[in-house]
C-alpha atoms as a PDB file:
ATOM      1  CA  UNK A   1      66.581 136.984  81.621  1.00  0.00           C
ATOM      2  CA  UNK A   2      68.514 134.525  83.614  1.00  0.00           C
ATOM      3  CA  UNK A   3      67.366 130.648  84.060  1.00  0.00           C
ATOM      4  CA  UNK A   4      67.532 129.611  87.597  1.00  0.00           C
ATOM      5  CA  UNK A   5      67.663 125.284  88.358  1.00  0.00           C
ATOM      6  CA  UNK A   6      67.140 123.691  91.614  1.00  0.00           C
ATOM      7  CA  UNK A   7      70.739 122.999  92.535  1.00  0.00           C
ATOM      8  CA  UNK A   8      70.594 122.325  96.648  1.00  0.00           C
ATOM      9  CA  UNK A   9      74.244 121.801  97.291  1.00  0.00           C
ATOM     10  CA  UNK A  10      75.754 125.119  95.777  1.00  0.00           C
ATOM     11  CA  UNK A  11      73.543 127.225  98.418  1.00  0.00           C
ATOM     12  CA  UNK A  12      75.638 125.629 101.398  1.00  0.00           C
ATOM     13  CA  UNK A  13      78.904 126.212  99.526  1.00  0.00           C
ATOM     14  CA  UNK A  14      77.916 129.671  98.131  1.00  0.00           C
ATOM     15  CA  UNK A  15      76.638 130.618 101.871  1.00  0.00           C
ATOM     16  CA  UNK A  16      80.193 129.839 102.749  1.00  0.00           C
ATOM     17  CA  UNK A  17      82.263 130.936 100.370  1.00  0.00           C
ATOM     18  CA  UNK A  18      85.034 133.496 101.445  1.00  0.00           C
ATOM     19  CA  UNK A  19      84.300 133.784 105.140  1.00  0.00           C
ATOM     20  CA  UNK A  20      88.261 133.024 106.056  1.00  0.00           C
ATOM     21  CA  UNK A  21      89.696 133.307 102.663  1.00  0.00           C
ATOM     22  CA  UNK A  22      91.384 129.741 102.923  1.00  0.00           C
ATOM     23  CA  UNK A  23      92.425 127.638 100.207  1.00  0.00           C
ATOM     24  CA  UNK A  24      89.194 124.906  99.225  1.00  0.00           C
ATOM     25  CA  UNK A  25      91.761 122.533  97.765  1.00  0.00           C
ATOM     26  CA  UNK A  26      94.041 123.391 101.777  1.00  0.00           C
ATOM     27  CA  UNK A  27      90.575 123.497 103.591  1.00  0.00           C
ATOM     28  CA  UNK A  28      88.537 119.894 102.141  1.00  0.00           C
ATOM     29  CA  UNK A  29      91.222 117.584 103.527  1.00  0.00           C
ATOM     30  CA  UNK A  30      90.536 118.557 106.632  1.00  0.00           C
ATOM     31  CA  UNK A  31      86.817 117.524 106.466  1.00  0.00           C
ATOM     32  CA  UNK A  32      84.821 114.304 106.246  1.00  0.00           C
ATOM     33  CA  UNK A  33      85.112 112.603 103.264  1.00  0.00           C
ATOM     34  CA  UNK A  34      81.253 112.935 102.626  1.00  0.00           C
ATOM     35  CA  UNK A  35      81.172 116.747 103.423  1.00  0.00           C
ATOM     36  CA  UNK A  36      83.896 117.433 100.964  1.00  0.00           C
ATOM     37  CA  UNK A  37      83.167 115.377  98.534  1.00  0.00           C
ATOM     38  CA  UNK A  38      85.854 113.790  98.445  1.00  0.00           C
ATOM     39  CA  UNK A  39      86.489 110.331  96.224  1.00  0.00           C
ATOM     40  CA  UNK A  40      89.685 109.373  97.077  1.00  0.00           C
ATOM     41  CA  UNK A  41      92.518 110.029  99.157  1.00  0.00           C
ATOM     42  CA  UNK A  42      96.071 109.152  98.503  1.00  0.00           C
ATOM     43  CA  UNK A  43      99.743 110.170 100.006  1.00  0.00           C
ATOM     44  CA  UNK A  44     100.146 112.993  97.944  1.00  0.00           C
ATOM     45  CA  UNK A  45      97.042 114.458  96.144  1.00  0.00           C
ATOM     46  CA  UNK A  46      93.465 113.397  96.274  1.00  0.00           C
ATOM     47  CA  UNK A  47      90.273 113.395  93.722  1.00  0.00           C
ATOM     48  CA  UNK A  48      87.217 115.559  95.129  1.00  0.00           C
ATOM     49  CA  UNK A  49      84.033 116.139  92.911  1.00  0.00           C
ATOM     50  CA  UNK A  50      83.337 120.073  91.663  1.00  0.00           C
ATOM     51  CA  UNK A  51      80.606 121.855  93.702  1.00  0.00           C
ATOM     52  CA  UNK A  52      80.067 123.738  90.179  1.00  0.00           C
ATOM     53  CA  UNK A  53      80.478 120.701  88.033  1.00  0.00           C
ATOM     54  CA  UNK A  54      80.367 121.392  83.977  1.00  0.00           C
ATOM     55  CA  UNK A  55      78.883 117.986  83.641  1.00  0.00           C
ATOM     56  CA  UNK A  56      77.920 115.200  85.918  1.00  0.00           C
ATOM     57  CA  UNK A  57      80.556 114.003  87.554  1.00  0.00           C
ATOM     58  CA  UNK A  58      83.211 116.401  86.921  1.00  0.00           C
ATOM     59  CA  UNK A  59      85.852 115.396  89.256  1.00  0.00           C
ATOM     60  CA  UNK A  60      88.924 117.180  90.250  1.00  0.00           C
ATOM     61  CA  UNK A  61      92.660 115.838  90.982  1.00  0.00           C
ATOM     62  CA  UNK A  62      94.438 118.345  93.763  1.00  0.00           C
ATOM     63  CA  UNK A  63      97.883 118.203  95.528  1.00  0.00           C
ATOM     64  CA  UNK A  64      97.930 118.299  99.262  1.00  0.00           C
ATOM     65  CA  UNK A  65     100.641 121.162  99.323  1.00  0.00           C
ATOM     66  CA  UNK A  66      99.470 124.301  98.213  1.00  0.00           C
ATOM     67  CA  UNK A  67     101.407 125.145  94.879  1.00  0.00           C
ATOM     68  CA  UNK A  68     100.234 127.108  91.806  1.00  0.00           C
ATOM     69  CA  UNK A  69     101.683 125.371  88.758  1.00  0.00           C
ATOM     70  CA  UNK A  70     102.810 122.147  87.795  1.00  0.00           C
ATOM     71  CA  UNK A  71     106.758 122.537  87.752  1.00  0.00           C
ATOM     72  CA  UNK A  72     106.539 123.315  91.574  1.00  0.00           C
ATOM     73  CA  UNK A  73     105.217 119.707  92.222  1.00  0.00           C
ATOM     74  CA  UNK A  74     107.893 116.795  93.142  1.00  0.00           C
ATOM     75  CA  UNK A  75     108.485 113.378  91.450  1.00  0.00           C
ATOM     76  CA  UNK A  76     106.079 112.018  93.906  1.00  0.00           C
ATOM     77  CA  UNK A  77     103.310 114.388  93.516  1.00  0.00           C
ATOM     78  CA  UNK A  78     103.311 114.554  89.910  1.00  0.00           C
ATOM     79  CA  UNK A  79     103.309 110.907  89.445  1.00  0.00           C
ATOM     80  CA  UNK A  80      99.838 110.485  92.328  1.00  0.00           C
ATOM     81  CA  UNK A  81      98.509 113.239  90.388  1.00  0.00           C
ATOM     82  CA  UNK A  82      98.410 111.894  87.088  1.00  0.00           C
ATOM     83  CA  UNK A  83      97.169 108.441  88.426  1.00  0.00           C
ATOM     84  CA  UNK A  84      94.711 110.009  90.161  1.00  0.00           C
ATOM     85  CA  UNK A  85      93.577 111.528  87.065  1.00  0.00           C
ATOM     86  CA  UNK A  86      93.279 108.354  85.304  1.00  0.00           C
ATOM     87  CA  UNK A  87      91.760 106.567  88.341  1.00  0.00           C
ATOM     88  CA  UNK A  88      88.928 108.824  87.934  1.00  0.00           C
ATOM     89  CA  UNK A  89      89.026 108.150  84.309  1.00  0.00           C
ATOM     90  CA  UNK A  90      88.461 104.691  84.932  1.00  0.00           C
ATOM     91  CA  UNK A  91      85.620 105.176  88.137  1.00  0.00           C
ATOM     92  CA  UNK A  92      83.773 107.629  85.569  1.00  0.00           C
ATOM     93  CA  UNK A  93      84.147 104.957  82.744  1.00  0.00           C
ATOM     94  CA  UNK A  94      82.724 102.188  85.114  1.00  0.00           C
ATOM     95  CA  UNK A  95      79.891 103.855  86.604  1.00  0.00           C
ATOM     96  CA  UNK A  96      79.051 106.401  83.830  1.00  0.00           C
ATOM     97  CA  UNK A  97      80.304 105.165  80.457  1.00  0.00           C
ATOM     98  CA  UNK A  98      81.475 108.596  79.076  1.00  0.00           C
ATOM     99  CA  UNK A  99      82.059 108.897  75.141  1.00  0.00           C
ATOM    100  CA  UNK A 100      84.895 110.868  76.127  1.00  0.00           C
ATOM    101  CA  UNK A 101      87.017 113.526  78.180  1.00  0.00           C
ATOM    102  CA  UNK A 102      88.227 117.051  78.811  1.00  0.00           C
ATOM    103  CA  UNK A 103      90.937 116.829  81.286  1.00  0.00           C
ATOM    104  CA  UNK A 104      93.164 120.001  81.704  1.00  0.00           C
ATOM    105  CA  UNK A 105      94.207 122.794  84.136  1.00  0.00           C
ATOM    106  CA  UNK A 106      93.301 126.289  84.354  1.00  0.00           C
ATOM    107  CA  UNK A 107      96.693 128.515  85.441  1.00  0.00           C
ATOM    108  CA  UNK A 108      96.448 131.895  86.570  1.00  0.00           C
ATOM    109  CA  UNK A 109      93.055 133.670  86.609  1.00  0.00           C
ATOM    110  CA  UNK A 110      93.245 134.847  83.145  1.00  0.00           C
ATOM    111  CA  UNK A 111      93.452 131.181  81.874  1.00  0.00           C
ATOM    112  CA  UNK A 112      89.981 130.653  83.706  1.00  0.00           C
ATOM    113  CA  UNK A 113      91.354 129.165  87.545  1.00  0.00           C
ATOM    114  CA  UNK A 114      88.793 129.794  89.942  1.00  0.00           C
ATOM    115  CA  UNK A 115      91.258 129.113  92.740  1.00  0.00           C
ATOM    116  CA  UNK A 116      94.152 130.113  91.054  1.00  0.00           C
ATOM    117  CA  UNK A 117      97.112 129.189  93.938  1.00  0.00           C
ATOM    118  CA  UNK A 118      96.359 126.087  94.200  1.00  0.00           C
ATOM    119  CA  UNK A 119      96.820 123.650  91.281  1.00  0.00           C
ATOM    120  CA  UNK A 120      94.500 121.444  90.004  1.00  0.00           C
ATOM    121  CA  UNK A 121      93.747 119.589  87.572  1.00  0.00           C
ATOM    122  CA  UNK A 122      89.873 118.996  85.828  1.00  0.00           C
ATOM    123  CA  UNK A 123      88.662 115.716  84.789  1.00  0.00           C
ATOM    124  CA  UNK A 124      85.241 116.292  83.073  1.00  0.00           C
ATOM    125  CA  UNK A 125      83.324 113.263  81.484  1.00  0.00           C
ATOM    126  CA  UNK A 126      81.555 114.060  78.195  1.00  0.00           C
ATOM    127  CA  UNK A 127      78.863 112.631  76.348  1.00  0.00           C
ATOM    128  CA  UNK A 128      77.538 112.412  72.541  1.00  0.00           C
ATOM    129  CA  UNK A 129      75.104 115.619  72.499  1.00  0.00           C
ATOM    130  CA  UNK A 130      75.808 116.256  75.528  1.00  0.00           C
ATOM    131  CA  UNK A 131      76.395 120.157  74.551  1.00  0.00           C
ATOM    132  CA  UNK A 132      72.694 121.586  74.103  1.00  0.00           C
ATOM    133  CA  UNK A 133      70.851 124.758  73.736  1.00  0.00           C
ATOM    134  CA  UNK A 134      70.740 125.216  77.582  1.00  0.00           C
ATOM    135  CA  UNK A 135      74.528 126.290  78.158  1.00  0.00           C
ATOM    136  CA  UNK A 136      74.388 128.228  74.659  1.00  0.00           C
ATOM    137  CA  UNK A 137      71.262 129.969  74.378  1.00  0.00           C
ATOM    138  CA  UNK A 138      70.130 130.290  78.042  1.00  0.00           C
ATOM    139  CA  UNK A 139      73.293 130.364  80.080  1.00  0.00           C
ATOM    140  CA  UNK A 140      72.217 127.521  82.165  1.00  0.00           C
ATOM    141  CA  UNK A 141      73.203 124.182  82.665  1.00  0.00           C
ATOM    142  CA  UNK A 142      71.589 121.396  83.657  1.00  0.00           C
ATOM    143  CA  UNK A 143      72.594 118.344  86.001  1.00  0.00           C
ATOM    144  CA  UNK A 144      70.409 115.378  85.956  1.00  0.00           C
ATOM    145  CA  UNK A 145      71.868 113.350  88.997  1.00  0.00           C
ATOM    146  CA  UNK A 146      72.345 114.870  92.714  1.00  0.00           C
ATOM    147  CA  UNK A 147      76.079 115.104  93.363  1.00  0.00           C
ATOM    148  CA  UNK A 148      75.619 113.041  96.582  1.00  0.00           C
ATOM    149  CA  UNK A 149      74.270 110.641  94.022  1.00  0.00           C
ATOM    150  CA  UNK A 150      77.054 110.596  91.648  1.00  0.00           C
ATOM    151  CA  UNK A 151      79.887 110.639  94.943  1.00  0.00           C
ATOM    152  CA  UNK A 152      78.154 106.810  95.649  1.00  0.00           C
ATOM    153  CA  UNK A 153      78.337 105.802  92.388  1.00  0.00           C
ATOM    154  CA  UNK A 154      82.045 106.559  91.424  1.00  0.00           C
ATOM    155  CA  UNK A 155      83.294 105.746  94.850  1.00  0.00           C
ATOM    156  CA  UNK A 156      81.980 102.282  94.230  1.00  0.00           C
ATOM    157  CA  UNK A 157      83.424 102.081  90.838  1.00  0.00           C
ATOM    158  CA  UNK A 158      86.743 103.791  92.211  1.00  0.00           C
ATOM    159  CA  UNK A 159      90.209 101.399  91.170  1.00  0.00           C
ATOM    160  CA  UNK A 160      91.577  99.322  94.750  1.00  0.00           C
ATOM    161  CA  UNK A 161      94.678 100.741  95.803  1.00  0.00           C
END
């Protein structure tokens, strides 16, 4: 039997998902920040929280250009990226005080890439026991803090540029 929790954001997504078979990481720039989720935006790349987060505030880093692996990025890309990555780092340190942190990329759709043309790169804060018997026994996870919640938070504990 399958555990269902209240989760009121993914419905909207879900609803949507696959109508015009864009690109989410082509498509969110061109919304509002707010509708997209989005935490930062710089030149290059920009830092967007995960609809399906693994943990509270799972954030992701994303290139502007559509590109499906890392060697296909430029100096200038690369370099955003990475400091995007660790701008996040720091907003999720501030405003959540993480014990730690899976960062990492998923290429190609065997390696687990739910959007697998467009690069990106997964910044997932992690706590002590934060790994229970919901994800292992019951196939469900559970996310204490509303992800319009968590968007105020880290925006607000986001580095100046």
């Amino acid at each position: 039997m399958t555990e269902r929790l209240w989760a009121p954001w993914r419905l909207e997504y879900v609803a949507g998902a696959g109508e015009d078979g864009g690109c989410i990481f082509c498509d969110k720039p061109a919304l509002s920040d707010d509708d997209a989720l989005i935490l930062h935006r710089g030149r290059h790349a920009f830092a967007v929280l995960n609809l399906y987060p693994y943990a509270n505030g799972h954030l992701m880093v994303a290139p502007y250009r559509h590109l499906p692996m890392p060697g296909d990025l430029n100096a200038e890309e690369r370099a955003e990226l990475w400091q995007l990555a660790d701008d996040g780092i720091t907003a999720l340190t501030a405003a959540m005080d993480p014990h730690g942190f899976n960062c990492g990329m998923n290429l190609g759709r065997v390696a687990g890439a739910g959007v697998e043309g467009h690069l990106h790169l997964h910044v997932v804060p992690r706590w002590s026991g934060d790994t229970n018997f919901m994800p292992v026994l019951a196939d469900t996870r559970v996310m204490p803090e509303h992800l319009s919640r968590t968007l105020e938070k880290l925006r607000a504990a986001w580095p100046s540029a």
